[in-house]
C-alpha atoms as a PDB file:
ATOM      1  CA  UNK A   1      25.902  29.411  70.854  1.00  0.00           C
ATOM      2  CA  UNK A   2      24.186  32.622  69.634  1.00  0.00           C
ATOM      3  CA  UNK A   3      23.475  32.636  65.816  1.00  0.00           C
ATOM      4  CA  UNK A   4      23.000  36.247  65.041  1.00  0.00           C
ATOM      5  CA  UNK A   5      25.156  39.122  66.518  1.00  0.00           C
ATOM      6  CA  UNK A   6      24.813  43.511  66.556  1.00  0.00           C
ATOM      7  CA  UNK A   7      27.723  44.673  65.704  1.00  0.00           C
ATOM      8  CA  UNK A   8      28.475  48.206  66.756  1.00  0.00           C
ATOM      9  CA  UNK A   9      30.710  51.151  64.574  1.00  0.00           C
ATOM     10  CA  UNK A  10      31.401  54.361  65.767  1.00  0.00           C
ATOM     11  CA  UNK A  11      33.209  55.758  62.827  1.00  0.00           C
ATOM     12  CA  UNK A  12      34.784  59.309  62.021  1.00  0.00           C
ATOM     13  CA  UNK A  13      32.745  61.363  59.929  1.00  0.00           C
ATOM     14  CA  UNK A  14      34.960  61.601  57.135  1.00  0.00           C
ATOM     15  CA  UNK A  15      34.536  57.944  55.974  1.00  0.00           C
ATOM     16  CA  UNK A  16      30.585  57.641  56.557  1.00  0.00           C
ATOM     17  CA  UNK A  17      29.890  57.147  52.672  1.00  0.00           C
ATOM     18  CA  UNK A  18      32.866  54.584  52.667  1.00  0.00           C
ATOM     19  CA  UNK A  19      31.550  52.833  55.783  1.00  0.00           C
ATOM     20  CA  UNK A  20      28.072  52.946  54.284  1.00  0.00           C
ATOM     21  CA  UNK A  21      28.961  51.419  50.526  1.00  0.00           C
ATOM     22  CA  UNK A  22      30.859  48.460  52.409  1.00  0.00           C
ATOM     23  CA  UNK A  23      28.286  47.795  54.615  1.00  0.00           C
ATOM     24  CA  UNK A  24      25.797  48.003  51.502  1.00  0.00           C
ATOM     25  CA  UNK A  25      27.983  45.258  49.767  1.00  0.00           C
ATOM     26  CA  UNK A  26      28.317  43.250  52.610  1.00  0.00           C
ATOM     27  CA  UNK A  27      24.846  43.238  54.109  1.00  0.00           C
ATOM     28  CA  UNK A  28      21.634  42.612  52.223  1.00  0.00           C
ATOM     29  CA  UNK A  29      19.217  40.711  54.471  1.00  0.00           C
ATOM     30  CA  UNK A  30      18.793  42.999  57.382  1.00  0.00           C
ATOM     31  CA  UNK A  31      19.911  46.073  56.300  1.00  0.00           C
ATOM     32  CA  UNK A  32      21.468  48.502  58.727  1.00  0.00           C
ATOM     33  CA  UNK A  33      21.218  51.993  61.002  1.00  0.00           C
ATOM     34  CA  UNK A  34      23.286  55.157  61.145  1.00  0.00           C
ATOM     35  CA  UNK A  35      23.057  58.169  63.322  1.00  0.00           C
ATOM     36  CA  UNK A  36      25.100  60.817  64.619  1.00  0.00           C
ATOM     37  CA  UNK A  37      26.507  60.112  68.141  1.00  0.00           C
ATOM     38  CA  UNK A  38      28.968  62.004  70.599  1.00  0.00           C
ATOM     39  CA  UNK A  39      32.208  59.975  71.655  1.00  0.00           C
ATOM     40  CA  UNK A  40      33.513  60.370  74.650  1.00  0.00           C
ATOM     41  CA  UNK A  41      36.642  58.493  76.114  1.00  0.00           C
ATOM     42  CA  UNK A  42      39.711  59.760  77.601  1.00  0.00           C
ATOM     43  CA  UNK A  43      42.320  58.996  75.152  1.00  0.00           C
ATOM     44  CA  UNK A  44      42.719  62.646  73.686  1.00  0.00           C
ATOM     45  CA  UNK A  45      45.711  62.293  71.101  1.00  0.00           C
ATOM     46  CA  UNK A  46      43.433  62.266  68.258  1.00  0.00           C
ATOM     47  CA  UNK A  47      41.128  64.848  69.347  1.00  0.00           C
ATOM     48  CA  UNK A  48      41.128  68.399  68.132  1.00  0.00           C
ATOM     49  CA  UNK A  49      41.301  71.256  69.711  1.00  0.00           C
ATOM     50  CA  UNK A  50      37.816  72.288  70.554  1.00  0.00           C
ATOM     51  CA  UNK A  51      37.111  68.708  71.081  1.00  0.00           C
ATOM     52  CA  UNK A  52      39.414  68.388  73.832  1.00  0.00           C
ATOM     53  CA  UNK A  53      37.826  71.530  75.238  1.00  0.00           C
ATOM     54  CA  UNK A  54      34.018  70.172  74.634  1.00  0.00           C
ATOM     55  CA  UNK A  55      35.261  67.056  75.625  1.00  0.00           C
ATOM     56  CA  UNK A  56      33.654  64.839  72.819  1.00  0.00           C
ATOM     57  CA  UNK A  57      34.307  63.851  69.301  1.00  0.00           C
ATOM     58  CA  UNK A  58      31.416  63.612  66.636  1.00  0.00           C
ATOM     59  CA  UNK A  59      30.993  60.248  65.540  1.00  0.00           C
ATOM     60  CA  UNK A  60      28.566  58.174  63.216  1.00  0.00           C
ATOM     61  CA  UNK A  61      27.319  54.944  64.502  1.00  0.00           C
ATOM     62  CA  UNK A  62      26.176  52.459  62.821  1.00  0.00           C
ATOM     63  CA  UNK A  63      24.330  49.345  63.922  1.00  0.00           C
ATOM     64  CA  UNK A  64      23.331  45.699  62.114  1.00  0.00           C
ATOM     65  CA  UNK A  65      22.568  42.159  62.562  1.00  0.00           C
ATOM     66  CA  UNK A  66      24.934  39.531  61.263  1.00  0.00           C
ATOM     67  CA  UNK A  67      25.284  35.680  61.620  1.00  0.00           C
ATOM     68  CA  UNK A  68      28.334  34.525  62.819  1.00  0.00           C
ATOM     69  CA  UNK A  69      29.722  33.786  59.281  1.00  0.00           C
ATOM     70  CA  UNK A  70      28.707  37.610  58.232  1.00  0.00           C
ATOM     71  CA  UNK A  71      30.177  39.104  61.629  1.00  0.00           C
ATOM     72  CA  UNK A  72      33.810  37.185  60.181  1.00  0.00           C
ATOM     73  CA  UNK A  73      33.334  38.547  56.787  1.00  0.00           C
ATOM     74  CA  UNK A  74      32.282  41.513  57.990  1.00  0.00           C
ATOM     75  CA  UNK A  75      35.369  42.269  60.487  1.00  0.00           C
ATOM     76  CA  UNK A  76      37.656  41.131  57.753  1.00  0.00           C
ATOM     77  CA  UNK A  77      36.364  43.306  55.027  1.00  0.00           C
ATOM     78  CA  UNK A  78      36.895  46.416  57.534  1.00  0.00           C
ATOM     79  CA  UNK A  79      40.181  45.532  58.452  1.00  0.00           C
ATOM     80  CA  UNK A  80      41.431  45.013  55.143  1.00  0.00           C
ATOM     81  CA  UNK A  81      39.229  48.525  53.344  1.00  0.00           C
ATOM     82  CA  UNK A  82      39.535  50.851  57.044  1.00  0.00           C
ATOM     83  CA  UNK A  83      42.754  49.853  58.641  1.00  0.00           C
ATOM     84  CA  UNK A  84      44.113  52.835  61.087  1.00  0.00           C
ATOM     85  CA  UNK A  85      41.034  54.653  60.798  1.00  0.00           C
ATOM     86  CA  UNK A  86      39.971  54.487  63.787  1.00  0.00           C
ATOM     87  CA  UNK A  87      36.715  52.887  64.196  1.00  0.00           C
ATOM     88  CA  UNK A  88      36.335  51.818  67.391  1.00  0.00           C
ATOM     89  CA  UNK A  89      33.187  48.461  67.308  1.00  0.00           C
ATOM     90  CA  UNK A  90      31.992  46.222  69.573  1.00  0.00           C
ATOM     91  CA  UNK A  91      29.986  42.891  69.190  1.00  0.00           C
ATOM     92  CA  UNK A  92      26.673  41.713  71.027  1.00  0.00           C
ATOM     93  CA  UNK A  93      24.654  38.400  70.378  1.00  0.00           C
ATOM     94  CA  UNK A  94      21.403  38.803  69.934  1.00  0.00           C
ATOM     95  CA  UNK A  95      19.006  37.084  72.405  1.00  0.00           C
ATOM     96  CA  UNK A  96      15.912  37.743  70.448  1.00  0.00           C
ATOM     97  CA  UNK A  97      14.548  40.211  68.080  1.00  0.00           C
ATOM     98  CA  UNK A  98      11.364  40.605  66.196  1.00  0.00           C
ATOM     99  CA  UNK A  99       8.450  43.172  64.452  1.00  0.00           C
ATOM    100  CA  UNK A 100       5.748  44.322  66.636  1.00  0.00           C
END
């Protein structure tokens, strides 16, 4: 079983600061990434206009390592602050990481 985990977020733009003060609260060991990213997928109901046309949807991802006790907490604490807001994550374990 894999002890550490990268969980994924690609959040709307409108609740970056939000996203960022929970995971600030939650996450103190590793820290964590953010960056601007393009989503594309083809469920369009919640797309604008011009970003049906363009055919993406501005996004900011964000990217940490958790245990498997701070991947619970962390999906739990989401749910319960974000609910229908439409962050779409996904989960990966980690099969080594380091500093070079």
């Amino acid at each position: 079983m894999h002890q550490e985990y990268l969980i994924t977020l690609n959040v709307p733009p409108g609740i970056e600061e939000p996203i960022v003060d929970c995971l600030l609260m939650l996450e103190a060991e590793h820290g964590f990434s953010s960056f601007a990213v393009n989503a594309h997928h083809h469920e369009n109901k919640s797309l604008s206009l011009a970003e049906q046309v363009s055919g993406r949807q501005k996004r900011v991802r964000f990217q940490m390592y958790v245990n498997a006790q701070g991947l619970a907490a962390l999906l739990a604490q989401l749910q319960e602050e974000f609910s229908g807001s439409g962050i779409r994550y996904w989960v990966l374990p980690v099969i080594e990481k380091g500093v070079i």
